[in-house]
N, C-alpha and C. Protein backbone atom coordinates (compact mmCIF):
# COMPACT_ATOMS: atom_id res chain seq x y z
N UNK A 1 0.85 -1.18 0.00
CA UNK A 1 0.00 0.00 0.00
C UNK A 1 0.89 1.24 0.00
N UNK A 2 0.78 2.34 -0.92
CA UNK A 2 1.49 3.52 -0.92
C UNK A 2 0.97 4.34 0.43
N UNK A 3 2.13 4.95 0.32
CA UNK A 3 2.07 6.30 1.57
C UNK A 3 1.52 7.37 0.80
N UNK A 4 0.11 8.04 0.72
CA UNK A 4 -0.25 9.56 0.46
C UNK A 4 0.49 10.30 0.97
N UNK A 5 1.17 11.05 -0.26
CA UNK A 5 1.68 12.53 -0.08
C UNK A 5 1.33 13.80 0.18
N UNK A 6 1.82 14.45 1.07
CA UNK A 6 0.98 15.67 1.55
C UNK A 6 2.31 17.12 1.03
N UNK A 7 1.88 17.60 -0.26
CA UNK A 7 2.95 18.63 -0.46
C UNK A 7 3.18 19.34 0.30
N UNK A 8 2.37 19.96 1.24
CA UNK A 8 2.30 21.23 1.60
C UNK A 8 2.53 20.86 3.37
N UNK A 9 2.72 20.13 3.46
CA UNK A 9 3.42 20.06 4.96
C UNK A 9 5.09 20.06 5.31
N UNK A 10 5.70 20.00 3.76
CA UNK A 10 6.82 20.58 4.23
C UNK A 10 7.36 21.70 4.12
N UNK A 11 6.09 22.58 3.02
CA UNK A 11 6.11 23.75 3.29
C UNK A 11 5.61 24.84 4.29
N UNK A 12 4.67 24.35 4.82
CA UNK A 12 4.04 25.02 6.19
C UNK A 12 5.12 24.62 7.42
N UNK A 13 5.93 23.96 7.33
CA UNK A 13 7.33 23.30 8.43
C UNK A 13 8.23 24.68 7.85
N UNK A 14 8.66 24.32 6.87
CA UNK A 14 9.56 25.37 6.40
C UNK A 14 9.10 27.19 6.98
N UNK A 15 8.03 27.52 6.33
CA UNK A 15 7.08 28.59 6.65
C UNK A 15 7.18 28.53 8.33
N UNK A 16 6.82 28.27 8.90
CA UNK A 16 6.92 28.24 10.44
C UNK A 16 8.32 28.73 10.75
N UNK A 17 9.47 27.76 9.94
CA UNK A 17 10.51 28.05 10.81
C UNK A 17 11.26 29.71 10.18
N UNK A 18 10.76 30.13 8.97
CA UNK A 18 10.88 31.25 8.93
C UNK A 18 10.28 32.28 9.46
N UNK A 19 8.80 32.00 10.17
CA UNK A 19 8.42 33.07 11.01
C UNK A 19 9.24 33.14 12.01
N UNK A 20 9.62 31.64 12.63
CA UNK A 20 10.48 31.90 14.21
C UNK A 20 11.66 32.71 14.07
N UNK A 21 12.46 32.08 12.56
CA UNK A 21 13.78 33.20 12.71
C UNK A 21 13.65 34.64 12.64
N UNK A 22 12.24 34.81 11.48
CA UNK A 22 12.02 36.48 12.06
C UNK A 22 11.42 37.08 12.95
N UNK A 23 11.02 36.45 13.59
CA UNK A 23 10.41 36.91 15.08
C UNK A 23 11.89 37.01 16.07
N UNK A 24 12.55 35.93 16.14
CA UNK A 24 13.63 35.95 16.70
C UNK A 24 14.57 37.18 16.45
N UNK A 25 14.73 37.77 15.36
CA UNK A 25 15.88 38.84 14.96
C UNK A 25 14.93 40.10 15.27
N UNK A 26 13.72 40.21 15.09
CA UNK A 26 13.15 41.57 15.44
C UNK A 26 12.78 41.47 17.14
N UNK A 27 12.80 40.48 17.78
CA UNK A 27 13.13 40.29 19.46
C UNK A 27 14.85 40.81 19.72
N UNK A 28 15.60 40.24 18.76
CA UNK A 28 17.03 40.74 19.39
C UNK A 28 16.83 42.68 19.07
N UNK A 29 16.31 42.62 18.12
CA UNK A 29 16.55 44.31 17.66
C UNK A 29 15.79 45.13 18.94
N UNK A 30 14.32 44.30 19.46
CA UNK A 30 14.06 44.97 20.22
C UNK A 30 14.53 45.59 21.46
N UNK A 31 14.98 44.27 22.02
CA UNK A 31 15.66 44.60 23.31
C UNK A 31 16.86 45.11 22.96
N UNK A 32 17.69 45.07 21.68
CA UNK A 32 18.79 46.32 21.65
C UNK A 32 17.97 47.60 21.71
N UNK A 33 17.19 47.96 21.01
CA UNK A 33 16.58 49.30 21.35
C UNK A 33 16.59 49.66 23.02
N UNK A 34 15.81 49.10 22.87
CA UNK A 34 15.48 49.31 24.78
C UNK A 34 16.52 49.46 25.42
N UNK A 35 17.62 48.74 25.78
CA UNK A 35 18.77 48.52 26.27
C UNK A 35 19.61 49.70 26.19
N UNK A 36 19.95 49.98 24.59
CA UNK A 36 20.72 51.37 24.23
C UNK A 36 19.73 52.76 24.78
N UNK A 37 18.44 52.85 24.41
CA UNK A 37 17.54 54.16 24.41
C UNK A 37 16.77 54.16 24.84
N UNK A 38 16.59 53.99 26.25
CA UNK A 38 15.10 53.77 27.14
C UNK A 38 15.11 55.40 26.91
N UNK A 39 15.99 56.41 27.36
CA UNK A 39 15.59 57.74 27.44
C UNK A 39 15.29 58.12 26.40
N UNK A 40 15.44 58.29 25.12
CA UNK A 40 15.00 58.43 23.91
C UNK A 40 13.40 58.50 23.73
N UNK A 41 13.57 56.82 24.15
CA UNK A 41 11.95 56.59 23.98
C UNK A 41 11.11 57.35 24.86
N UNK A 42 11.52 57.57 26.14
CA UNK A 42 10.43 57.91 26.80
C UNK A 42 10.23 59.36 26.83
N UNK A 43 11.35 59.99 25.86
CA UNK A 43 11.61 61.83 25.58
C UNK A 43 10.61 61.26 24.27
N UNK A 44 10.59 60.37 23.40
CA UNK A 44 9.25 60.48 22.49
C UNK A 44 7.70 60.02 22.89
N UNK A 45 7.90 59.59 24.31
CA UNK A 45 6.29 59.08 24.76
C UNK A 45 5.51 60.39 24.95
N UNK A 46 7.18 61.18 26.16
CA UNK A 46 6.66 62.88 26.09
C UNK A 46 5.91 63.13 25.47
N UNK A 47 6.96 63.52 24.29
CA UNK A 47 6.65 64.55 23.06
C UNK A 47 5.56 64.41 22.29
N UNK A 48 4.98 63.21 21.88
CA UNK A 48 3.84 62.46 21.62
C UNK A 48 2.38 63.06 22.11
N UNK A 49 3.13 63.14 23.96
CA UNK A 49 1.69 63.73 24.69
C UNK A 49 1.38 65.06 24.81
N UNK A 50 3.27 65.67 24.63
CA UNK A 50 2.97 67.51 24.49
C UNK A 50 2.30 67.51 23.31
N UNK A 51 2.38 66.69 21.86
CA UNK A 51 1.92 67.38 20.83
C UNK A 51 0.42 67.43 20.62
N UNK A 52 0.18 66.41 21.35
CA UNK A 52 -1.87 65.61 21.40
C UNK A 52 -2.32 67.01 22.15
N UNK A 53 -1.70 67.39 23.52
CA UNK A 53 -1.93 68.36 24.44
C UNK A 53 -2.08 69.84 23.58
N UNK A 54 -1.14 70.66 22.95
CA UNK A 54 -0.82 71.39 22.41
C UNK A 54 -1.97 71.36 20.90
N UNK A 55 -2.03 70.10 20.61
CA UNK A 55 -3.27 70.52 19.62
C UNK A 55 -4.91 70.57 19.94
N UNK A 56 -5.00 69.96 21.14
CA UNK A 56 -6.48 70.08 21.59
C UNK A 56 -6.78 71.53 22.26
N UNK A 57 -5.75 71.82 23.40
CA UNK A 57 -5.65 73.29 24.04
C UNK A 57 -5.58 74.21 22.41
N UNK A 58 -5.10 73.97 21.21
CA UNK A 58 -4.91 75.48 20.76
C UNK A 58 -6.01 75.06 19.66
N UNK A 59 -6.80 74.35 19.42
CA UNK A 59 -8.17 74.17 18.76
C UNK A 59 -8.89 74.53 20.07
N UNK A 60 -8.96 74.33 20.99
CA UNK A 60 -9.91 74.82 21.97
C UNK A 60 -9.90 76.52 22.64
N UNK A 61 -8.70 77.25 22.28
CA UNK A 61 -8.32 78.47 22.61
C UNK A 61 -8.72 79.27 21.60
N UNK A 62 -7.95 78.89 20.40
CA UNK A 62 -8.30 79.69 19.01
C UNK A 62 -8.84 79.09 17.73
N UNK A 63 -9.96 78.37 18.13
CA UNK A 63 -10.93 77.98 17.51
C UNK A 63 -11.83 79.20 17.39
N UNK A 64 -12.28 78.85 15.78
CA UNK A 64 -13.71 80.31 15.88
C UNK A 64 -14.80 80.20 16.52
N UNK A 65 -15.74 80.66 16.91
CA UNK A 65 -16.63 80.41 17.36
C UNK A 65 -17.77 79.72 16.43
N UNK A 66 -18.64 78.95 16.92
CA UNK A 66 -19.26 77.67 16.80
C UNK A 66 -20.09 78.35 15.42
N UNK A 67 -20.58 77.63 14.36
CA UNK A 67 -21.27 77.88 13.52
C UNK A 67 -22.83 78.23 14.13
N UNK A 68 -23.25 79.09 13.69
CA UNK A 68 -24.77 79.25 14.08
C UNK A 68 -25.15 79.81 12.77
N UNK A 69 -26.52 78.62 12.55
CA UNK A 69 -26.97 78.86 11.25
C UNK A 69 -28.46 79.85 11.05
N UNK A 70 -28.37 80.46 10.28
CA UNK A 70 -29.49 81.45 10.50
C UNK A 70 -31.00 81.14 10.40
N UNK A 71 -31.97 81.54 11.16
CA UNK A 71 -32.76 81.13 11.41
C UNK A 71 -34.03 81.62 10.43
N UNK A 72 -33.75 82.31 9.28
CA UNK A 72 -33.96 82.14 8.24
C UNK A 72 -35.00 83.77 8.44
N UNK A 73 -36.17 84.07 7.98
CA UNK A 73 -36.79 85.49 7.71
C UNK A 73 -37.84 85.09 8.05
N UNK A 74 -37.87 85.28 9.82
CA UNK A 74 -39.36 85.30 10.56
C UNK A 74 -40.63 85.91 10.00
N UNK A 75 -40.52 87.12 9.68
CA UNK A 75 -41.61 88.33 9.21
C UNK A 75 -41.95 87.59 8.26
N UNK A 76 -41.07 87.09 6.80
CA UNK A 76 -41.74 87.07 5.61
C UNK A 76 -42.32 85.25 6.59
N UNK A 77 -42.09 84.41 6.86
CA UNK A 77 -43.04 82.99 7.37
C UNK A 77 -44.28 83.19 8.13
N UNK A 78 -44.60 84.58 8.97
CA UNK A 78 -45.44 84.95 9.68
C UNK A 78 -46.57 85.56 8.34
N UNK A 79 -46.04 86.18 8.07
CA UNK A 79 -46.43 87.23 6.81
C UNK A 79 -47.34 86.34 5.78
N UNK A 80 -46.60 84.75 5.30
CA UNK A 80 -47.50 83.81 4.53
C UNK A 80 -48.19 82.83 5.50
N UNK A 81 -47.90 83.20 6.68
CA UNK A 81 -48.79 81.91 7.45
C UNK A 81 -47.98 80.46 7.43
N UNK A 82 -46.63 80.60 7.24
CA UNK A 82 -45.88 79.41 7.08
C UNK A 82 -45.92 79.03 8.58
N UNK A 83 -45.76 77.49 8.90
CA UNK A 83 -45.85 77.42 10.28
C UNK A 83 -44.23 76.51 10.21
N UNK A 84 -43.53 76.29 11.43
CA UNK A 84 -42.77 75.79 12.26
C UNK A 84 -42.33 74.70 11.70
N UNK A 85 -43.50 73.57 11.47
CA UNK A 85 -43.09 72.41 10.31
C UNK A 85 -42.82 71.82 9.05
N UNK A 86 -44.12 73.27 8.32
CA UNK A 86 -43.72 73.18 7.03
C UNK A 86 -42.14 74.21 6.76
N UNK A 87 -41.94 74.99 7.62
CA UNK A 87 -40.46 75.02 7.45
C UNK A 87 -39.75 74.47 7.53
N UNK A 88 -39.29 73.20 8.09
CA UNK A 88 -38.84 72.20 8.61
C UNK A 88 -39.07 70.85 7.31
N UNK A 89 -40.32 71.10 6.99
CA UNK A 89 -40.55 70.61 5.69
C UNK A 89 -39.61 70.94 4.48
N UNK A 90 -40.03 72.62 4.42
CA UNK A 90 -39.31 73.23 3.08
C UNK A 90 -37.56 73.39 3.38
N UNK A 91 -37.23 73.07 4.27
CA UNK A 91 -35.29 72.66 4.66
C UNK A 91 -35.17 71.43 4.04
N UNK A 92 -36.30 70.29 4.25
CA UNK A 92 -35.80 69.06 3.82
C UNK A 92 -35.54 68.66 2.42
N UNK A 93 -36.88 69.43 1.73
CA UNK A 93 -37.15 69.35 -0.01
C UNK A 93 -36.04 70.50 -0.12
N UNK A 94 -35.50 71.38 0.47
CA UNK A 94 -33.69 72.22 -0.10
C UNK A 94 -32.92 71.06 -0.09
N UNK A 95 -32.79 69.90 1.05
CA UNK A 95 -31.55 69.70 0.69
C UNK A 95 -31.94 68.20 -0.04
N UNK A 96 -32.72 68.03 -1.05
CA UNK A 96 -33.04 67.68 -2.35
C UNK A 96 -33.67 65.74 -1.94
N UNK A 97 -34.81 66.13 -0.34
CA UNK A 97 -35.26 64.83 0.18
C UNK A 97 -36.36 64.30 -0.88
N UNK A 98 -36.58 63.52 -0.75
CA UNK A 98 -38.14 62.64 -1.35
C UNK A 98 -38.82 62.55 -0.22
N UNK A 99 -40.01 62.48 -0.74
CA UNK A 99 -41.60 62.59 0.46
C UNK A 99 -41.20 61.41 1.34
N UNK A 100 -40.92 60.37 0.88
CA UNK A 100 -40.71 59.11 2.19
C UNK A 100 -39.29 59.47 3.08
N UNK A 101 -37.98 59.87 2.51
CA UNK A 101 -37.19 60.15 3.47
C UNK A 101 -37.37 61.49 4.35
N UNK A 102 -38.90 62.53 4.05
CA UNK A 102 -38.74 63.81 4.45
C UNK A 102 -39.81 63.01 5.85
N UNK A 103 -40.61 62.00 5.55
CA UNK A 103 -41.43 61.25 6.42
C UNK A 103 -40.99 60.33 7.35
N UNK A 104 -40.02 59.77 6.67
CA UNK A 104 -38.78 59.01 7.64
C UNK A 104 -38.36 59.64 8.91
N UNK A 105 -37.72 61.26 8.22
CA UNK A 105 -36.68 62.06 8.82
C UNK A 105 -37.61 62.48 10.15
N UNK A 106 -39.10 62.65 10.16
CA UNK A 106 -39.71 63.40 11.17
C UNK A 106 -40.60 62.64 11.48
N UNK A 107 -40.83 61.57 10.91
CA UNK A 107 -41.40 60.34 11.96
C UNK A 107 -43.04 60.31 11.57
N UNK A 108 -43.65 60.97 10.70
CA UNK A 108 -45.06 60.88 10.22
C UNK A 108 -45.29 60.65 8.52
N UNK A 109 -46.35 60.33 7.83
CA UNK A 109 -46.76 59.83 6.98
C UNK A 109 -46.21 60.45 5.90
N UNK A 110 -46.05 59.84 4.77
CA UNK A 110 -45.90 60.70 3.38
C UNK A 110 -47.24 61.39 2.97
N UNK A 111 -48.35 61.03 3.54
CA UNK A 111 -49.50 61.61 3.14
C UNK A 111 -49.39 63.23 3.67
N UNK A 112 -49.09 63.02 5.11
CA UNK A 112 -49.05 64.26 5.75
C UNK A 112 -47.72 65.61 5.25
N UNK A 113 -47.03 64.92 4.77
CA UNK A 113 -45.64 65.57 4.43
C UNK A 113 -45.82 65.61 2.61
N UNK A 114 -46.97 65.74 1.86
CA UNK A 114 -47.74 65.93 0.33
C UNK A 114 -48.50 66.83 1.09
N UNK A 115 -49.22 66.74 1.85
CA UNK A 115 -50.04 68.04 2.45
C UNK A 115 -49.28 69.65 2.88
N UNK A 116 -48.42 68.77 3.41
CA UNK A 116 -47.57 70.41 3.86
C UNK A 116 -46.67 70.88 2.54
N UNK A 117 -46.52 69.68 1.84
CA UNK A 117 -46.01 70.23 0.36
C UNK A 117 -46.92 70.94 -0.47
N UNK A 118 -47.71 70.78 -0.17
CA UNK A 118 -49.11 71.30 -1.23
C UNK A 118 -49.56 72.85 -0.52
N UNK A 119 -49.45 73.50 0.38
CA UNK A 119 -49.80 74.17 1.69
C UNK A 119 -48.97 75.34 1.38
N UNK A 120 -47.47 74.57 1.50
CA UNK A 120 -46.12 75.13 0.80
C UNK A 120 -46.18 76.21 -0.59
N UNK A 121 -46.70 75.39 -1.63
CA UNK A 121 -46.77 75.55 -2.71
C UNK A 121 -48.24 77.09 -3.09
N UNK A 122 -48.72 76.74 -2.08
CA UNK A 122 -50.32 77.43 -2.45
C UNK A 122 -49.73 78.69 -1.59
N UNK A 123 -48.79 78.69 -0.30
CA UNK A 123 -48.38 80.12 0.75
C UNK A 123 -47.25 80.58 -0.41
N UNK A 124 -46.67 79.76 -1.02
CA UNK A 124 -45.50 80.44 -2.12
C UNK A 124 -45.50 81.04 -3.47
N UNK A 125 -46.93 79.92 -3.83
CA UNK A 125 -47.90 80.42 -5.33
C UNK A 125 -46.23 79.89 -6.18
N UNK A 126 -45.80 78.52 -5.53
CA UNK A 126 -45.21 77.95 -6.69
C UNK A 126 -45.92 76.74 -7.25
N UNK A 127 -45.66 76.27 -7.98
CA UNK A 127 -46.33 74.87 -8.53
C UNK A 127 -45.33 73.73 -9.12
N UNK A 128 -43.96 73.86 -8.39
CA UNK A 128 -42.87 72.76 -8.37
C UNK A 128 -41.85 72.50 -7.35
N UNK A 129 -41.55 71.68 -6.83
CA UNK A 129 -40.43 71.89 -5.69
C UNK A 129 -39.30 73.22 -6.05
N UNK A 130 -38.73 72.93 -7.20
CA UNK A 130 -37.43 73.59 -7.11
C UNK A 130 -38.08 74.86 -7.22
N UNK A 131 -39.33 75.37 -7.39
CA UNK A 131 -39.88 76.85 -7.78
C UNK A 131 -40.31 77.44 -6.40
N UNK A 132 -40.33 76.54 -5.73
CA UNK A 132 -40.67 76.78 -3.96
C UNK A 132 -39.61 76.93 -3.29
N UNK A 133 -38.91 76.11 -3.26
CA UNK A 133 -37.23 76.32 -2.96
C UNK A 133 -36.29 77.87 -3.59
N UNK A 134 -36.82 78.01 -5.05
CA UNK A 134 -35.70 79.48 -5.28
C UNK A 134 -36.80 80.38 -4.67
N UNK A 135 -37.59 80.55 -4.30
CA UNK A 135 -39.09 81.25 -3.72
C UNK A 135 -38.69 81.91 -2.25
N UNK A 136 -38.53 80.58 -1.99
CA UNK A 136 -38.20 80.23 0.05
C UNK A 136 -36.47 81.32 -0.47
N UNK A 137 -35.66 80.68 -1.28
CA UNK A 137 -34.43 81.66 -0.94
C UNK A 137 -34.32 82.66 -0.98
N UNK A 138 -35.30 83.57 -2.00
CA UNK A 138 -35.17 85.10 -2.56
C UNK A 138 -36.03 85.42 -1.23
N UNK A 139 -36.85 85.06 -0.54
CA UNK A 139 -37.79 85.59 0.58
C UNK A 139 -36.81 85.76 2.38
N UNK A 140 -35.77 84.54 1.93
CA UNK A 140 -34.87 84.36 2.90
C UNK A 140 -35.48 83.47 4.19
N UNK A 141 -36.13 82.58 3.32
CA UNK A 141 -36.60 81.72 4.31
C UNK A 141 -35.65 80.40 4.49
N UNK A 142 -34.91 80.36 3.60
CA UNK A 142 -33.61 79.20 3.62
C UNK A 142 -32.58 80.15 3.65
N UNK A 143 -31.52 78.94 3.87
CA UNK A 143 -30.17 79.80 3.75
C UNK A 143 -29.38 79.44 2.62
């Protein structure tokens, strides 16, 4: 009866013993490091932590102040009877939503969010999204 040959077990033997010798030579390199330059290293653990330090303190010192986005032209939304949501509405169709993700985004129906589109359209006297949207910008109801 023949003996089955297995190619690859004297290459995974071989393979092994070349991981050990390079594991072995980057263990000698290590502990030469260490041995020669503990101070080195630990003048770069420093420096490491002055530089993390030094960039959070001077983003936190002379950082600009926080974006605040404008709250768009009260008078002219009062003025058409726009209310609170369909503004909130007409932000979502700016930044170019569909009725199910604008329904998603605020947690009620697409039926209800075609109503405030339609509401939109009749306080703006447009008769297309994007004609409601350049409408809402020239009025300064978006930004």
């Amino acid at each position: 009866m023949l003996r089955q040959v297995r190619p690859w077990l004297p290459m995974a033997g071989y393979g092994a013993a070349l991981a050990a010798g390079t594991f072995f030579l980057q263990w000698i390199d290590y502990v030469r490091v260490v041995r020669s330059g503990p101070g080195e290293i630990y003048l770069l653990l420093v420096a490491t932590a002055f530089l993390g330090l030094g960039l959070w303190l001077g983003a936190r010192l002379f950082g600009g102040p926080p974006v605040v986005r404008p709250e768009g032209n009260p008078l002219a939304a009062s003025t058409l009877g726009i209310s609170p949501r369909e503004l909130e509405v007409l932000a979502a169709l700016a930044e170019g939503l569909s009725t199910k993700e604008i329904a998603a985004r605020f947690d009620i129906s697409p039926a209800t969010i075609k109503t405030h589109v339609a509401r939109l359209f009749e306080k703006l006297g447009a008769r297309r999204r994007t004609e409601a949207i350049a409408k809402a910008r020239d009025l300064g109801l978006l930004a």
